[in-house]
Protein backbone atom coordinates (compact mmCIF):
# COMPACT_ATOMS: atom_id res chain seq x y z
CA UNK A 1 -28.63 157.43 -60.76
CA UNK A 2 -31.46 156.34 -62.59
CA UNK A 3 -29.77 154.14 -64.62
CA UNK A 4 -28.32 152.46 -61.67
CA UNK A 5 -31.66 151.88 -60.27
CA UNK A 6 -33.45 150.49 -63.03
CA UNK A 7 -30.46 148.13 -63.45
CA UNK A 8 -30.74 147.22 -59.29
CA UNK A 9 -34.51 146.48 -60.09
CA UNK A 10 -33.55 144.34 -63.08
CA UNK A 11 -31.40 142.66 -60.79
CA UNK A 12 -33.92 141.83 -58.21
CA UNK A 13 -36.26 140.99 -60.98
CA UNK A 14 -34.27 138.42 -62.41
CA UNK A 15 -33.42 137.13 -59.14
CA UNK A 16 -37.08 136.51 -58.30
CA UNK A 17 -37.61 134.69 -61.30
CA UNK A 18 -34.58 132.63 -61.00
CA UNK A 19 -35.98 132.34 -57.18
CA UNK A 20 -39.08 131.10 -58.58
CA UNK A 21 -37.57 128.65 -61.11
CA UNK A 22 -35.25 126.82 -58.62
CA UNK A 23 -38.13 126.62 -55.95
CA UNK A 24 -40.62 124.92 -58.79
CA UNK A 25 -37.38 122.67 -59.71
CA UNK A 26 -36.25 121.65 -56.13
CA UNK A 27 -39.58 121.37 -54.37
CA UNK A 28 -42.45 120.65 -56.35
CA UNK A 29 -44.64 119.11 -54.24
CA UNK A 30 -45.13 121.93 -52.36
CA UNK A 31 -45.03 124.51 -55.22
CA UNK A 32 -47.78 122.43 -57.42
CA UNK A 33 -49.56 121.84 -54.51
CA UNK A 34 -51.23 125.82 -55.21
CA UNK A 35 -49.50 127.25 -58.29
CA UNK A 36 -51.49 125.40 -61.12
CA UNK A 37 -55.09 126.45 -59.36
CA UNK A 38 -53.31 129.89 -58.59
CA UNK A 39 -52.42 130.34 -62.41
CA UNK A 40 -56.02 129.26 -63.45
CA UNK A 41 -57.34 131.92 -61.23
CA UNK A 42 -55.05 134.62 -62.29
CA UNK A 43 -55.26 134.05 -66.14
CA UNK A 44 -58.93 134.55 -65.81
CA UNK A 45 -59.28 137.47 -63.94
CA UNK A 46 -56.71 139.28 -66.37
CA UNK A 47 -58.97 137.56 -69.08
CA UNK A 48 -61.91 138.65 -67.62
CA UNK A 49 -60.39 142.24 -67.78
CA UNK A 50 -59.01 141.73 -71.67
CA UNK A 51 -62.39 140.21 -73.03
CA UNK A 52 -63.90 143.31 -72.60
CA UNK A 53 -63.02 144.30 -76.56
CA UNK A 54 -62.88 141.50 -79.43
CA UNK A 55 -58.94 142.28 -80.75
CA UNK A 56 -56.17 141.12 -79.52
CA UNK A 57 -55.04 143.39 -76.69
CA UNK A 58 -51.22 142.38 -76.55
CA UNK A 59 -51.10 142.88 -80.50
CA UNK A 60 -51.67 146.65 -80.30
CA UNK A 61 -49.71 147.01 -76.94
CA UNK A 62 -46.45 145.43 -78.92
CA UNK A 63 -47.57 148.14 -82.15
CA UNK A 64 -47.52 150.65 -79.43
CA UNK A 65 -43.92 149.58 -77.91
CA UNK A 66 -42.00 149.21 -81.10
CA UNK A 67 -43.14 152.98 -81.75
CA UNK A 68 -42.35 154.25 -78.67
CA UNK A 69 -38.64 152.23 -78.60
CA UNK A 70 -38.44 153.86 -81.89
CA UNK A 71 -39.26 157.24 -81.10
CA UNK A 72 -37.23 157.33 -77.88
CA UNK A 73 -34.34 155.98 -79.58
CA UNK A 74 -34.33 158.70 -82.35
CA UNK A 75 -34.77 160.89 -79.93
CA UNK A 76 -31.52 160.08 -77.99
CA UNK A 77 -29.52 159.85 -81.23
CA UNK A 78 -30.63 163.48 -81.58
CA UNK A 79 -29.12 164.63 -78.66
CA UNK A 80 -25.71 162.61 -79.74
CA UNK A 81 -26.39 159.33 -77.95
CA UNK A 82 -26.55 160.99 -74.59
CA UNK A 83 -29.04 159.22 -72.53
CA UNK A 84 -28.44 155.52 -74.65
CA UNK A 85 -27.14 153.95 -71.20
CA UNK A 86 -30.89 155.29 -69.69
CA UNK A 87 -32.94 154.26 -72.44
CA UNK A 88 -30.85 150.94 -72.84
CA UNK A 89 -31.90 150.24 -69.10
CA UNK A 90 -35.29 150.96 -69.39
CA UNK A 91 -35.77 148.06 -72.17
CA UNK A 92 -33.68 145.76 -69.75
CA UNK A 93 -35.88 146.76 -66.79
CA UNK A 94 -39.20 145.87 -68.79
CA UNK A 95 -38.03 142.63 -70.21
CA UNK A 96 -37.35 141.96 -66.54
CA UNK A 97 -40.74 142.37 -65.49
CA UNK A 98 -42.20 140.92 -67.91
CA UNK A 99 -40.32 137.73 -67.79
CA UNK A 100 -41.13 137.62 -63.89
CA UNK A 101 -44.48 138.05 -64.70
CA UNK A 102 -44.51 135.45 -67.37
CA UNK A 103 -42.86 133.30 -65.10
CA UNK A 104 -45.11 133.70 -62.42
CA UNK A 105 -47.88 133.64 -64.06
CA UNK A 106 -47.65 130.92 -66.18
CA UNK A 107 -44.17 129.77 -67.07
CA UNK A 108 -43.75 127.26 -63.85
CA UNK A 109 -46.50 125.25 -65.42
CA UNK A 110 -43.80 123.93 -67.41
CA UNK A 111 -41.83 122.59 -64.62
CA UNK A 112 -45.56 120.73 -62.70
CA UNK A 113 -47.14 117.56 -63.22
CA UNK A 114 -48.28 116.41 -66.85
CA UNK A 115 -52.06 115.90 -67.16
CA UNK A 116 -51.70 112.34 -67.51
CA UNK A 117 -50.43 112.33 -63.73
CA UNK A 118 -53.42 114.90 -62.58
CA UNK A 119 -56.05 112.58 -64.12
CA UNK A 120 -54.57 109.67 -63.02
CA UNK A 121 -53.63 107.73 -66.37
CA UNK A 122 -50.93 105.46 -67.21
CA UNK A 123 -47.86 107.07 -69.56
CA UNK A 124 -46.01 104.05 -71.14
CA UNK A 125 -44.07 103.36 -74.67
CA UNK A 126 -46.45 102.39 -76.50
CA UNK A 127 -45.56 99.59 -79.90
CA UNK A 128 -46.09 100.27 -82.51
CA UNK A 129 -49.29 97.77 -83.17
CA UNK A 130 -50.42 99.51 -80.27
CA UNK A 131 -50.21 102.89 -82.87
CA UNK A 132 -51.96 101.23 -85.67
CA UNK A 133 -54.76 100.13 -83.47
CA UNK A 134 -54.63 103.86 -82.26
CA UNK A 135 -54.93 104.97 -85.64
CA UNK A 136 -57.68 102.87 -86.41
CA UNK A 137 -59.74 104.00 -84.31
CA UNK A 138 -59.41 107.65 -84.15
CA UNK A 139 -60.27 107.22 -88.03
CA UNK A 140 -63.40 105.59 -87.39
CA UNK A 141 -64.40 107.89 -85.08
CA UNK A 142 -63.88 110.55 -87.08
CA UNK A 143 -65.11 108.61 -89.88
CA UNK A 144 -68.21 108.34 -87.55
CA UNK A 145 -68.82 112.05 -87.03
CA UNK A 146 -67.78 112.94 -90.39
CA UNK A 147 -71.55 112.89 -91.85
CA UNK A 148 -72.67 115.40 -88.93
CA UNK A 149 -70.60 118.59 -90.73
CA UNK A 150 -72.24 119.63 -93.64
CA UNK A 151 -70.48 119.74 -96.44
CA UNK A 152 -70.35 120.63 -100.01
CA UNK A 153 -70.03 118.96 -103.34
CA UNK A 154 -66.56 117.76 -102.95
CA UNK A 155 -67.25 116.52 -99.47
CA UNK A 156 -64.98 119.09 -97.97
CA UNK A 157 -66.88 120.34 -94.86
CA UNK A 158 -68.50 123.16 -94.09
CA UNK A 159 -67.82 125.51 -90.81
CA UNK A 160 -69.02 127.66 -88.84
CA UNK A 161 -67.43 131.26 -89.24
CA UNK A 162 -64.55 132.19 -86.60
CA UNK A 163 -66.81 134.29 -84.53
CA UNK A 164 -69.37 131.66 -83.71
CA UNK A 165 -66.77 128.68 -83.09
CA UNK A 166 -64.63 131.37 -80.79
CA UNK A 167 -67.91 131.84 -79.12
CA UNK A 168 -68.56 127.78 -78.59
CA UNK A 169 -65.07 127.23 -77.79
CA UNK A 170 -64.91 127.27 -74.16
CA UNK A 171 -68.22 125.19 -73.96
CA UNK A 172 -66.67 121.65 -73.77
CA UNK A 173 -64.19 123.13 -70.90
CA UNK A 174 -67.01 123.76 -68.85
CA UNK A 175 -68.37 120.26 -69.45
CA UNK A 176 -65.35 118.84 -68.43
CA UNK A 177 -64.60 121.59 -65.44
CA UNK A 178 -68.02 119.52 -63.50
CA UNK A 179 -65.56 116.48 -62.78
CA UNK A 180 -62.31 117.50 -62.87
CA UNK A 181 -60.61 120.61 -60.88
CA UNK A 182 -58.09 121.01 -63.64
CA UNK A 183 -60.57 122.47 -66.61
CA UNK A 184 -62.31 124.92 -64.26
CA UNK A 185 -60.23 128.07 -65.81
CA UNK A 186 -61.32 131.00 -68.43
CA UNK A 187 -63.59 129.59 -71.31
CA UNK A 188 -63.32 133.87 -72.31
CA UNK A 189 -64.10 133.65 -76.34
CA UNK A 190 -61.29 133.31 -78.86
CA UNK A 191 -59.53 136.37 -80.09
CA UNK A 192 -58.96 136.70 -83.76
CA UNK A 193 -55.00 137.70 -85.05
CA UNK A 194 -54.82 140.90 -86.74
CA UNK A 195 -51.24 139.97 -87.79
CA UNK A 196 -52.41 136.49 -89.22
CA UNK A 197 -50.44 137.07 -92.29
CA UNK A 198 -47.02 137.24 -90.62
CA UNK A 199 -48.15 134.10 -88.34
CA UNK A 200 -49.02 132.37 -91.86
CA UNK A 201 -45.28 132.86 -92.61
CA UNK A 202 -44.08 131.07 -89.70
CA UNK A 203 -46.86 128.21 -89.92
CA UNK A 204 -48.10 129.25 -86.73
CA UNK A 205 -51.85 128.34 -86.14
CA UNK A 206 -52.05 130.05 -82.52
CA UNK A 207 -50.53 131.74 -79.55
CA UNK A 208 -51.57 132.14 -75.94
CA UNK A 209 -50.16 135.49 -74.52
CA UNK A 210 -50.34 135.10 -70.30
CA UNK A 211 -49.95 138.44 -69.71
CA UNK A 212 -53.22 139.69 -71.25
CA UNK A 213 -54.82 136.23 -70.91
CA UNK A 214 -55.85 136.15 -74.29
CA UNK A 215 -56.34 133.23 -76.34
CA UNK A 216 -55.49 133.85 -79.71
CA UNK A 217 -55.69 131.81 -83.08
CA UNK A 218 -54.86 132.49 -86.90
CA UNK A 219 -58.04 132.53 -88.99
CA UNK A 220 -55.88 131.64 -91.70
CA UNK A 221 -56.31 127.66 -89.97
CA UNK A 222 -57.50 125.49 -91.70
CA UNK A 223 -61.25 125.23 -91.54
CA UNK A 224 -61.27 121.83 -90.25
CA UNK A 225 -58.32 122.16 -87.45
CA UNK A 226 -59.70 125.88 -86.40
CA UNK A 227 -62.18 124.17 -83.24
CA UNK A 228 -59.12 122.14 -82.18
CA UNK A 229 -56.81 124.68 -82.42
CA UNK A 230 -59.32 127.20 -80.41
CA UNK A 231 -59.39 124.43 -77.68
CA UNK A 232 -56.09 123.93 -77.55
CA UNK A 233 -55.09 128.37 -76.94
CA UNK A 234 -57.42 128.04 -73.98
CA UNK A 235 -55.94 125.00 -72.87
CA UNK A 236 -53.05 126.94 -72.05
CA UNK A 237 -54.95 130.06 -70.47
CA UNK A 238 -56.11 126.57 -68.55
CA UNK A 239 -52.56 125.88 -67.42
CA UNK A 240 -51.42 123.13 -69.71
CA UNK A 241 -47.93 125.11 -70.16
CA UNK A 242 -47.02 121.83 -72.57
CA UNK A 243 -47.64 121.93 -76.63
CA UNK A 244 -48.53 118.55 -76.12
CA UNK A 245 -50.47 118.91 -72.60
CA UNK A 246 -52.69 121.59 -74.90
CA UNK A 247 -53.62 118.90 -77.40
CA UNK A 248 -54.63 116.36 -75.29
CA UNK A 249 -57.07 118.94 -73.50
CA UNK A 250 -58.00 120.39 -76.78
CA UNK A 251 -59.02 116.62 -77.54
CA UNK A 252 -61.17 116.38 -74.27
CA UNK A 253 -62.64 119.20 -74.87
CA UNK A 254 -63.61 118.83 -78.13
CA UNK A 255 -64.92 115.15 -77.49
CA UNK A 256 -67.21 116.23 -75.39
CA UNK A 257 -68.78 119.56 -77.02
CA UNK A 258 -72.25 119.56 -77.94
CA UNK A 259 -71.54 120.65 -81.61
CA UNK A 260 -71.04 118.44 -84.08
CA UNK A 261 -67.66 120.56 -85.73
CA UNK A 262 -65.92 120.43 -82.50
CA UNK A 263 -66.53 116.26 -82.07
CA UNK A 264 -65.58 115.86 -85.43
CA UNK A 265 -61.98 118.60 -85.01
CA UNK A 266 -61.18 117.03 -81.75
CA UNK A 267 -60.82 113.09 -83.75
CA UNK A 268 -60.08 113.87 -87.19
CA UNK A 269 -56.60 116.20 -85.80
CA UNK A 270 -56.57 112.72 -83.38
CA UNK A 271 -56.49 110.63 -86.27
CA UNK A 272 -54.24 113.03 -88.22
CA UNK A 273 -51.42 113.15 -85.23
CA UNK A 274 -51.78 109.13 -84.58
CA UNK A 275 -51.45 108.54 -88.71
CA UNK A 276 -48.36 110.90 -89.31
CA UNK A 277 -46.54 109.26 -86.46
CA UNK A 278 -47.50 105.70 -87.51
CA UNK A 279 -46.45 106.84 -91.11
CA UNK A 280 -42.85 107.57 -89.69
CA UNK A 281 -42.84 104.43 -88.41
CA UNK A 282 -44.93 101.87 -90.57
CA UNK A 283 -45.61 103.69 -94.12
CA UNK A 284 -47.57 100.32 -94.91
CA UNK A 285 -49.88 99.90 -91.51
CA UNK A 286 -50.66 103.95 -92.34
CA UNK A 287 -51.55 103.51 -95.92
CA UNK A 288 -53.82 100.49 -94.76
CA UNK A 289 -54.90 102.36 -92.06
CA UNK A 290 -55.86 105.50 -94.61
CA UNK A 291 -57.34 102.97 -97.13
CA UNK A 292 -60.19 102.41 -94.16
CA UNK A 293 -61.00 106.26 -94.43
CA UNK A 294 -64.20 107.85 -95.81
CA UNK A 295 -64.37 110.15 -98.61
CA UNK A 296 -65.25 113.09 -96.34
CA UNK A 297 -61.93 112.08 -94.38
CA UNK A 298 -59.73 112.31 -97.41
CA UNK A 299 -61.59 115.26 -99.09
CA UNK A 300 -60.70 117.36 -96.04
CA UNK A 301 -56.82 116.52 -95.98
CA UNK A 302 -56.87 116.79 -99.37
CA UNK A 303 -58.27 120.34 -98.91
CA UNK A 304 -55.73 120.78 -95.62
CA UNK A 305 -52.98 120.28 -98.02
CA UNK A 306 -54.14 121.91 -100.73
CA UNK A 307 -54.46 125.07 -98.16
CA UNK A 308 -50.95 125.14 -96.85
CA UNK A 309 -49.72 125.06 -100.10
CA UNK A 310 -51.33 128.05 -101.64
């Protein structure tokens, strides 16, 4: 019987989400018209909750899992596999709930309005002269700010440790939260990964987990891309669901920090996005374009490179 129960809760689980999913496909108007400010609201109270200690909360609660799965299991195999169709129930139940929560929480962002129609802007192709002028002037902005991080001898430049940038963060969010509704969420510091190594593997820079609210980032980033990358994890704890929703907020919010490293992230990984797509593109506009570049420009994607490869 208990079997059949978790597998009727599954069921309604599932349902709900599906519920959910159809209702933010089929009437979004109505659904967006709350849910974004909703999911703002509920990622920072669990945030608020989670920020309490400095690690990453959902790292030790998935260390925790695997050993329990693992100890359950052998002990079902111990009493000759009686019990499998319980235990086997149990991990569908919980992957149940936790998609509905994911979903409800956070996932329909996926499904709502793109920032560009929240803030009003204008989304068209784009040419690609219109890309090389892009390009141009991300680089001399970030050509600009380039002499405000210090730097040493090989004009590589010189940040803050992880700590005090997770601190700072959330500071340009709050800037930006005074005019617009849709950057008044968590600014809750940035948790470092325990498991960096094994997100090193995968080239992954960051994660945002919605069920513990937690921001997280790799401090094995690049030194140069870690203030972006910060901005962009709590972009998502702000609701922008989108990879590339994340970076446009991690932009805003990083163009209008007070600190110098976070003005100078937010263009330089501008500049860096604009050039590699130009480069796809126009190999000769991006190699004119890179020509225009400073030495502290080129020293730190020389060092970027040099990074990833080692």
């Amino acid at each position: 019987m208990k079997t059949v129960g978790r597998l009727i809760l599954s069921a309604i689980f599932l349902a709900l989400t599906g519920v959910m999913a159809a209702a933010a496909r089929s009437a979004p108007d109505m659904v967006f018209a709350f849910y974004p400010a909703f999911s703002r609201k509920a990622l920072a109270a669990v945030s608020s909750v989670t920020a309490v200690v400095p690690f990453c909360i959902w790292e030790v609660a998935v260390l925790l899992a695997v050993l329990w799965l693992v100890y359950t299991l052998v002990r079902v195999f111990r009493h000759h596999g009686r019990g499998i169709l319980s235990w086997l129930s149990g991990i569908v139940l919980t992957l149940c709930v936790f998609l509905f929560a994911f979903v409800g929480v956070w996932g329909l962002n996926h499904f709502g309005p793109d920032v560009s129609q929240q803030l009003g802007l204008s989304v068209r192709e784009y040419s690609a002269a219109e890309l090389t002028e892009a390009t141009r002037y991300y680089a001399q902005q970030a050509t600009r700010l380039a002499s405000g991080v210090r730097r040493d001898e090989k004009q590589v430049g010189q940040f803050s440790d992880f700590s005090t940038l997770a601190k700072q963060a959330g500071k340009g969010y709050e800037k930006l939260g005074q005019e617009y509704a849709l950057f008044t969420g968590s600014t809750d510091r940035v948790k470092k990964l325990a498991s960096w190594k094994l997100f090193s593997h995968f080239g992954i820079t960051g994660i945002f987990i919605c069920v513990t609210g937690e921001a997280c980032v790799n401090p094995d980033t690049y030194v140069a891309w870690l203030p972006f990358t910060m901005c962009h994890e709590i972009g998502h704890r702000m609701a922008f669901a989108r990879e590339d929703e994340a970076n446009f907020a991690a932009f805003l919010a990083c163009s209008v920090s007070d600190r110098a490293d976070f003005r100078y992230s937010g263009y330089y990984l501008a500049f860096v996005y604009c050039y590699n797509a130009l480069y796809r593109v126009d190999r000769d506009a991006a190699n004119e374009v890179w020509q225009t570049t400073s030495p502290e420009i080129q020293a730190d994607a020389a060092a970027s490179r040099a990074h990833y490869q080692t």
